[in-house]
N, C-alpha and C. Protein backbone atom coordinates (compact mmCIF):
# COMPACT_ATOMS: atom_id res chain seq x y z
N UNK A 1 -24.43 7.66 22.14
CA UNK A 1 -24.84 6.95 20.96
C UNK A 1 -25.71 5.74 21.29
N UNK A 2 -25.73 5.41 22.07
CA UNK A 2 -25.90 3.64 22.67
C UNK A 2 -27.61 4.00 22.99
N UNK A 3 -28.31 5.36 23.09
CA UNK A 3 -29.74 5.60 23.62
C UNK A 3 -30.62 5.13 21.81
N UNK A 4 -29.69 6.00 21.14
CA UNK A 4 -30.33 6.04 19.82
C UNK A 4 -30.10 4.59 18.86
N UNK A 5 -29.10 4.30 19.19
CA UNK A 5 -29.00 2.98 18.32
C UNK A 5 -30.10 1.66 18.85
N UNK A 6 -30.20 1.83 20.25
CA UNK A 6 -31.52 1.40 20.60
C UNK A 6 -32.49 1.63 19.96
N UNK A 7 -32.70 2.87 20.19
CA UNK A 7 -33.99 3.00 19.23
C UNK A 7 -34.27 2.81 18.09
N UNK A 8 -33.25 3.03 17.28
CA UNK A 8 -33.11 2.40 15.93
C UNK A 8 -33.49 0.95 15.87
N UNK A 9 -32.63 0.54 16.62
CA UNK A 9 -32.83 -1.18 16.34
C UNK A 9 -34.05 -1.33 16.75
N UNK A 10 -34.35 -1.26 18.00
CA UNK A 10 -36.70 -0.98 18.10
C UNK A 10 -37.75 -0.86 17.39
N UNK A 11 -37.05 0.15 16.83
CA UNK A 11 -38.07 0.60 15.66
C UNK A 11 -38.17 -0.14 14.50
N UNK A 12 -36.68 -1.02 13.99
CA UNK A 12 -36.98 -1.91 13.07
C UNK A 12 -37.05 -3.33 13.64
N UNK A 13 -37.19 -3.62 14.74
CA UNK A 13 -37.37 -4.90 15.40
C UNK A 13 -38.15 -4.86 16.73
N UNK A 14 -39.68 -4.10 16.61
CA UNK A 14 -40.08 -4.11 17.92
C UNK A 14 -40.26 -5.27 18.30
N UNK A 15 -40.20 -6.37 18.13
CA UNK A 15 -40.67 -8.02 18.88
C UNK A 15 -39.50 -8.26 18.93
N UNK A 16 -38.26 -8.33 18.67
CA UNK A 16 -37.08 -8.85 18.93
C UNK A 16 -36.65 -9.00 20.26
N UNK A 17 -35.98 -10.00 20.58
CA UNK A 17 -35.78 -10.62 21.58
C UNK A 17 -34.69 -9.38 22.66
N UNK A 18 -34.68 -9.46 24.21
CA UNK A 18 -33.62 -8.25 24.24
C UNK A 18 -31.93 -8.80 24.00
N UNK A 19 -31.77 -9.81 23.89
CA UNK A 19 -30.97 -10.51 23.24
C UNK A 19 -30.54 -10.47 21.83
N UNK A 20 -31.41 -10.57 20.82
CA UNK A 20 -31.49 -10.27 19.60
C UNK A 20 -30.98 -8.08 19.59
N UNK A 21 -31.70 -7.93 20.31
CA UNK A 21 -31.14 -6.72 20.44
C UNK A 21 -30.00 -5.99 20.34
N UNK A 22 -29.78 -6.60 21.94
CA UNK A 22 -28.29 -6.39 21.88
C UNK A 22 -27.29 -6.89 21.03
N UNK A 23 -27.48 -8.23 20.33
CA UNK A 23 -26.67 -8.20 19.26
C UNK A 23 -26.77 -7.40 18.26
N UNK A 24 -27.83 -6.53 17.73
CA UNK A 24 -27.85 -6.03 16.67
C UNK A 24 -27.22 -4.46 17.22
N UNK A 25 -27.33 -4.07 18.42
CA UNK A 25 -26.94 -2.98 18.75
C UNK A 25 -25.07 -3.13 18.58
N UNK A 26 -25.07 -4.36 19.23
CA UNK A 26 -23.14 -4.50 19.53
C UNK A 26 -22.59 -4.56 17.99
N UNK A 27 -23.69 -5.21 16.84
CA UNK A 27 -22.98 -5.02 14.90
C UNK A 27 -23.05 -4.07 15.18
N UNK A 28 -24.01 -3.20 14.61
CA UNK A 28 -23.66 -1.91 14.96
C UNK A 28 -22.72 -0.77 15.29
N UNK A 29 -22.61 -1.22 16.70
CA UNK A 29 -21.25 -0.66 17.28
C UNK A 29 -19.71 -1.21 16.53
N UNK A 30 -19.99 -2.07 16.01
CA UNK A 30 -18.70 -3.21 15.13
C UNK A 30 -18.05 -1.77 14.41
N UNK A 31 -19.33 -1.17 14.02
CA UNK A 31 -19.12 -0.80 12.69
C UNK A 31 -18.41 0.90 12.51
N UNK A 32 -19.17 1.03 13.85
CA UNK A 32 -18.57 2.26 14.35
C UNK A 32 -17.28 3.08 13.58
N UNK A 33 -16.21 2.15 13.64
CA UNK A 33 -14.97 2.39 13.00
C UNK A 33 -14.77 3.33 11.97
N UNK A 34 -15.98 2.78 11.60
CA UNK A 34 -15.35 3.29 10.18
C UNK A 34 -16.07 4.78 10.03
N UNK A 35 -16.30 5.61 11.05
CA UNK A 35 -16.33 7.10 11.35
C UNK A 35 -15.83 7.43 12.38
N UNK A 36 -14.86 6.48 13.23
CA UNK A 36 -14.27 7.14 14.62
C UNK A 36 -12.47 7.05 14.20
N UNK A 37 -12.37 6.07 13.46
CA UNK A 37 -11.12 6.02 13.61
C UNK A 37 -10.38 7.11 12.74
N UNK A 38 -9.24 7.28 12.33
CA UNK A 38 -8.41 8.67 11.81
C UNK A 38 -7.86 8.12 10.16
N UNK A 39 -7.77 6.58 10.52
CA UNK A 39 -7.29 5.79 9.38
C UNK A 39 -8.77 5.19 8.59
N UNK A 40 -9.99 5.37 8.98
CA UNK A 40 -10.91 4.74 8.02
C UNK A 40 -11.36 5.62 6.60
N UNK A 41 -12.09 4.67 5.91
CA UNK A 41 -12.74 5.25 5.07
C UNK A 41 -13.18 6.64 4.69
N UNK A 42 -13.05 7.58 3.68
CA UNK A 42 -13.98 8.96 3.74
C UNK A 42 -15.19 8.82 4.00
N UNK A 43 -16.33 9.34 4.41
CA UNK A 43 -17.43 9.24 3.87
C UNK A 43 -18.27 10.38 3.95
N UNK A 44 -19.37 10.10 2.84
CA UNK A 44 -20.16 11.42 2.93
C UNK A 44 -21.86 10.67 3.27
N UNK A 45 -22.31 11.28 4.24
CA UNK A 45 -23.42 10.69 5.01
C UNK A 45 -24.85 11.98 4.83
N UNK A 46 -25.60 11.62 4.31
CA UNK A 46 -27.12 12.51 3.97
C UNK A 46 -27.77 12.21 5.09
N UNK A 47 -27.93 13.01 5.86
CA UNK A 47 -29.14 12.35 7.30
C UNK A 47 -30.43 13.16 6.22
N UNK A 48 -31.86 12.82 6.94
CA UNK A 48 -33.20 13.50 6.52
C UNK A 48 -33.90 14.12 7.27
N UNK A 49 -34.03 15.31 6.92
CA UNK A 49 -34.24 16.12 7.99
C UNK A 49 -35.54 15.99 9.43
N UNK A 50 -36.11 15.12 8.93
CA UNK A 50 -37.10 14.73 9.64
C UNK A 50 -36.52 13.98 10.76
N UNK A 51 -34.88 13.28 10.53
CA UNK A 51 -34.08 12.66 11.76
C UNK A 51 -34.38 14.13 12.98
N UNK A 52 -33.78 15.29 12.76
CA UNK A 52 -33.86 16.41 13.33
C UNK A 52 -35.27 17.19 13.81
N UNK A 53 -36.36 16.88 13.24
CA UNK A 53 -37.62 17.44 13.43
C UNK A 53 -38.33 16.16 14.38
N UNK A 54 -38.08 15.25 14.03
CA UNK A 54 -38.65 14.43 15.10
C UNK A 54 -38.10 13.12 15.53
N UNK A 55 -37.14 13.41 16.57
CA UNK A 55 -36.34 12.59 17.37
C UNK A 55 -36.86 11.93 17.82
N UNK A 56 -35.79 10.50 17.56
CA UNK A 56 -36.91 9.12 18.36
C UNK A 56 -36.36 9.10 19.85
N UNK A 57 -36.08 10.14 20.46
CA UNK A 57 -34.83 9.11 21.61
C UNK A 57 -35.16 11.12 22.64
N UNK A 58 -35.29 10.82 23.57
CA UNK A 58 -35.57 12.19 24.38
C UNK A 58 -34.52 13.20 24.34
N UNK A 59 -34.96 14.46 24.24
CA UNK A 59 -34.62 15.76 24.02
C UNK A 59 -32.93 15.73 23.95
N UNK A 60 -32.56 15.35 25.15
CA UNK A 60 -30.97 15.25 26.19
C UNK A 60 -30.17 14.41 25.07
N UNK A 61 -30.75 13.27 25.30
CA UNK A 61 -30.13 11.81 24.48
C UNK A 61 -30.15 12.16 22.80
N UNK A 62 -31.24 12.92 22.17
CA UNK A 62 -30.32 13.69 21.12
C UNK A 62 -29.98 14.47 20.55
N UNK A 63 -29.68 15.39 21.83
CA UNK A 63 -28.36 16.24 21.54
C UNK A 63 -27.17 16.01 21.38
N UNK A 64 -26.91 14.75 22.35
CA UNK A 64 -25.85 13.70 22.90
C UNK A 64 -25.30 13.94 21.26
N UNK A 65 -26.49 12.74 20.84
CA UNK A 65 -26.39 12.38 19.45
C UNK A 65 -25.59 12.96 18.29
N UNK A 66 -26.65 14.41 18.05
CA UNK A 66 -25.83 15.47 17.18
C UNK A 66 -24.61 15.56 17.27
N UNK A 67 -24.70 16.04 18.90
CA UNK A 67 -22.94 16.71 18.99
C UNK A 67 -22.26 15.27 18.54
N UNK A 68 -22.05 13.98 18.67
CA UNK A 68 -21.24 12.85 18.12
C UNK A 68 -21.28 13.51 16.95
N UNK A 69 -22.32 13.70 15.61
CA UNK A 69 -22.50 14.09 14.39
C UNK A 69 -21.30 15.19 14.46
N UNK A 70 -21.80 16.19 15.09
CA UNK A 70 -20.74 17.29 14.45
C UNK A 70 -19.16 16.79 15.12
N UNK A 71 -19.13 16.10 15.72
CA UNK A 71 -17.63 15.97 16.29
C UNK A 71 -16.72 14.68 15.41
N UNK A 72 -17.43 14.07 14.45
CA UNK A 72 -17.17 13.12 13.82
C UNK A 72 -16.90 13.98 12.21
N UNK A 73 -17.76 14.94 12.10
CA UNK A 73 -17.60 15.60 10.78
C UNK A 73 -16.45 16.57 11.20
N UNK A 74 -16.26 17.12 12.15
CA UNK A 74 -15.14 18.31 12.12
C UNK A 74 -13.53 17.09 11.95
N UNK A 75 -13.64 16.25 11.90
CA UNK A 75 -12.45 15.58 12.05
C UNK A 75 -11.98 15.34 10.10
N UNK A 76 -13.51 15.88 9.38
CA UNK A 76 -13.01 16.27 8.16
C UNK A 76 -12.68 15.54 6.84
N UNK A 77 -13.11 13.97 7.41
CA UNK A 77 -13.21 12.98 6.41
C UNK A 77 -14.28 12.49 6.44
N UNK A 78 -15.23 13.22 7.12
CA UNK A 78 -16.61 12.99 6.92
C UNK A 78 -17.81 14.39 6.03
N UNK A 79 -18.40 14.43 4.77
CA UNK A 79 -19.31 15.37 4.98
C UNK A 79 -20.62 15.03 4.97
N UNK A 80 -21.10 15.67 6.29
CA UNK A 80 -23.21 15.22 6.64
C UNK A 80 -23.62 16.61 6.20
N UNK A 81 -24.78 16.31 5.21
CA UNK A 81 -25.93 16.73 4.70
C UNK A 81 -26.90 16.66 4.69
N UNK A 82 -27.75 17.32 5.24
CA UNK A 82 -29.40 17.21 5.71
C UNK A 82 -30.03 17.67 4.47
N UNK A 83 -31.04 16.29 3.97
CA UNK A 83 -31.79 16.40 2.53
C UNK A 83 -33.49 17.13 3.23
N UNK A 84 -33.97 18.27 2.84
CA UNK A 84 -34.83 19.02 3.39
C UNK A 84 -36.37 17.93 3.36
N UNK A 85 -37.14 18.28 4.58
CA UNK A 85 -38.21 17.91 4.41
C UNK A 85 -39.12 17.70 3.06
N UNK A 86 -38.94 18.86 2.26
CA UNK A 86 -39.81 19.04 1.25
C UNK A 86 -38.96 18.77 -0.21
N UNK A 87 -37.99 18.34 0.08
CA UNK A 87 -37.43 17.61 -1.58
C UNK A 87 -38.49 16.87 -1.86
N UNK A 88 -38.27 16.76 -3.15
CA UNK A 88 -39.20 15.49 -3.91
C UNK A 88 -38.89 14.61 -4.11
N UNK A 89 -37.89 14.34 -4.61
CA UNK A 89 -36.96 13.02 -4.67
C UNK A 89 -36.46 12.53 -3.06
N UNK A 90 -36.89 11.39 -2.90
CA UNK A 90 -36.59 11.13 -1.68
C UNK A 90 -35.54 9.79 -1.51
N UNK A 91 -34.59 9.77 -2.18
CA UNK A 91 -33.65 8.83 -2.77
C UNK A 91 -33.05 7.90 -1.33
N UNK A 92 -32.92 6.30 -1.38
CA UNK A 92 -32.21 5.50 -0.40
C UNK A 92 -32.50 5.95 0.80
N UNK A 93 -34.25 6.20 1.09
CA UNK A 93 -34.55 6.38 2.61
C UNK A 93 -34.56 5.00 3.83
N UNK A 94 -34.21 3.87 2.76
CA UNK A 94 -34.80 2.80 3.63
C UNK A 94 -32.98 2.01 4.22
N UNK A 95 -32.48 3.01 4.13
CA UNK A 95 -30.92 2.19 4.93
C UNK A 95 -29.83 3.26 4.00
N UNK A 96 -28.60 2.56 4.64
CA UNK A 96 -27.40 3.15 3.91
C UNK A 96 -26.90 2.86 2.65
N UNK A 97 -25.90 3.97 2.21
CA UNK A 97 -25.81 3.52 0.84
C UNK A 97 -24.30 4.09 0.76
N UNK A 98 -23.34 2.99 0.26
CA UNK A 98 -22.00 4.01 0.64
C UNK A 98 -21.22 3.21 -0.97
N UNK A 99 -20.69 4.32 -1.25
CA UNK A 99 -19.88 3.82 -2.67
C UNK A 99 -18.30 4.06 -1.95
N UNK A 100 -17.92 2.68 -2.72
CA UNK A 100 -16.43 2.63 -2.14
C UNK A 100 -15.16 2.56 -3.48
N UNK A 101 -14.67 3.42 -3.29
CA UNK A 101 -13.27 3.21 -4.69
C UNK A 101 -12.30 2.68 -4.13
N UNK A 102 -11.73 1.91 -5.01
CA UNK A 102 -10.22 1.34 -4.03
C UNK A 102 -9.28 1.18 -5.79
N UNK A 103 -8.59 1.54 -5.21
CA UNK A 103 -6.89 1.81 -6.20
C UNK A 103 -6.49 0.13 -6.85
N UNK A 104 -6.89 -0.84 -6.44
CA UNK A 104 -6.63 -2.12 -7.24
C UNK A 104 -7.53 -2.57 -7.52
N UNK A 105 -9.07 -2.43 -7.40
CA UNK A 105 -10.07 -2.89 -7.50
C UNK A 105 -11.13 -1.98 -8.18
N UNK A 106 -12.34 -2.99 -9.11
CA UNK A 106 -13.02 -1.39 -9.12
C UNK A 106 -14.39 -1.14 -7.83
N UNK A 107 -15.08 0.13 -8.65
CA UNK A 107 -15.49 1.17 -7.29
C UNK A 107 -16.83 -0.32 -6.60
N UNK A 108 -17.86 -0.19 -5.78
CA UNK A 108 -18.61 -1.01 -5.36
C UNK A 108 -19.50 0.01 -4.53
N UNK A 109 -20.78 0.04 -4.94
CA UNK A 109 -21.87 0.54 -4.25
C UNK A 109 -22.27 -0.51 -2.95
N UNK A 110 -22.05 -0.45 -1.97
CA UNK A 110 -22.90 -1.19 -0.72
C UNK A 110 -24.11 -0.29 -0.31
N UNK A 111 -25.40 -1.13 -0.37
CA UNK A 111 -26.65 -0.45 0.50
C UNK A 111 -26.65 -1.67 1.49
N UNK A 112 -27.29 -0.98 2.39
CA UNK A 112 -27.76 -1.54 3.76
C UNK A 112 -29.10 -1.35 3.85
N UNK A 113 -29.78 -1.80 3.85
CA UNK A 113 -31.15 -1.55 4.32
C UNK A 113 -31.65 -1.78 5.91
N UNK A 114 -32.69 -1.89 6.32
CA UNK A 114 -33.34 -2.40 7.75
C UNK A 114 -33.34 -4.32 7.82
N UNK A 115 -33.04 -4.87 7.28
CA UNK A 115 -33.42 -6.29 7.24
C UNK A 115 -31.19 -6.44 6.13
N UNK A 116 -30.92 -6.28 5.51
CA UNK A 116 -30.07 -6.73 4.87
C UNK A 116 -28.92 -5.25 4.51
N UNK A 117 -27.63 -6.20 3.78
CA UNK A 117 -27.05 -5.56 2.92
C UNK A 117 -26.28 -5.95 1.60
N UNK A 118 -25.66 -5.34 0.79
CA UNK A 118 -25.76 -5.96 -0.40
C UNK A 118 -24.48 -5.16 -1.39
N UNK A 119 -23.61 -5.58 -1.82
CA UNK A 119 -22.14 -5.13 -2.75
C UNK A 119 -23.36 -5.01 -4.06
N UNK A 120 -23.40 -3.94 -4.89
CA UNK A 120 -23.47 -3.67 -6.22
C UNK A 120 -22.57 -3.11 -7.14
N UNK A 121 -21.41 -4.01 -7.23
CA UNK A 121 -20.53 -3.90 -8.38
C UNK A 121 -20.87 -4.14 -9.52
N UNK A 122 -21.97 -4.41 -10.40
CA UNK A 122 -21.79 -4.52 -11.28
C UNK A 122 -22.92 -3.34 -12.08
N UNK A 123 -23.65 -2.99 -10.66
CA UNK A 123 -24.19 -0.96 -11.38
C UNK A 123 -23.38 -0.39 -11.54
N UNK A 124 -22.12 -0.27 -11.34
CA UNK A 124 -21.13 1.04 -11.15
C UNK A 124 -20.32 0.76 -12.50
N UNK A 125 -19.82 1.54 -13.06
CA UNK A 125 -18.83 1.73 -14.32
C UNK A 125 -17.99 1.17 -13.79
N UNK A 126 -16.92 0.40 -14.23
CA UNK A 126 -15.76 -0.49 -14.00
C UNK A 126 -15.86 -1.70 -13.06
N UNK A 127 -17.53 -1.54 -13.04
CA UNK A 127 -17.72 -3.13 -12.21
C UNK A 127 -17.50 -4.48 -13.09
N UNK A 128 -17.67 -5.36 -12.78
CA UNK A 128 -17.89 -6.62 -13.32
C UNK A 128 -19.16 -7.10 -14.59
């Protein structure tokens, strides 16, 4: 994982310091959790297929990659969906977007983008 999250962070911070880097690589990794562990969150994750048609990170390094993908989804509280090259609607390409329900609270849309992230409780029905 550690080849590609590089590259990720590169690609949205090519002048960044390698310092700046590595911190943004180690959030990152923070965050990990919440698709490795057995007790986190469900989630359902859309990659675009163009992640798969043209890899930023060499041939080896992501395969690496995938197989994490499929070994994180067979554990079954995850489902990944590849949105096809040629959809038209090309919905929340610029970061993540994860809706969260919780039993005492109401639901909360979080997006993430490349630069920020952001709670939208009060788009969602039973927000604020």
């Amino acid at each position: 994982m550690a080849p590609y999250i590089r590259s990720v962070v590169l690609e949205a911070h090519p002048s960044a310091s390698e310092e700046t880097v590595a911190a943004r690589i180690e959030a990152r990794r923070a965050r990990a959790w919440l698709v490795e562990e057995r007790h986190a969150p469900e989630s359902w994750i859309v990659l675009h297929e163009s992640i798969l048609r043209r890899p930023i990170i060499p041939r080896d390094a992501m395969a690496d990659q995938l197989a994490h993908i499929v070994e994180v989804a067979s554990k079954r509280r995850i489902v990944v969906q590849v949105l096809p090259l040629e959809t038209e609607a090309q919905p929340l390409l610029m970061g993540t977007t994860r809706l969260m329900t919780f039993s005492d609270a109401p639901p909360v849309m979080y997006t993430e983008g490349m630069y920020s992230g952001s709670g939208l409780p009060h788009l969602l029905p039973g927000g604020p």
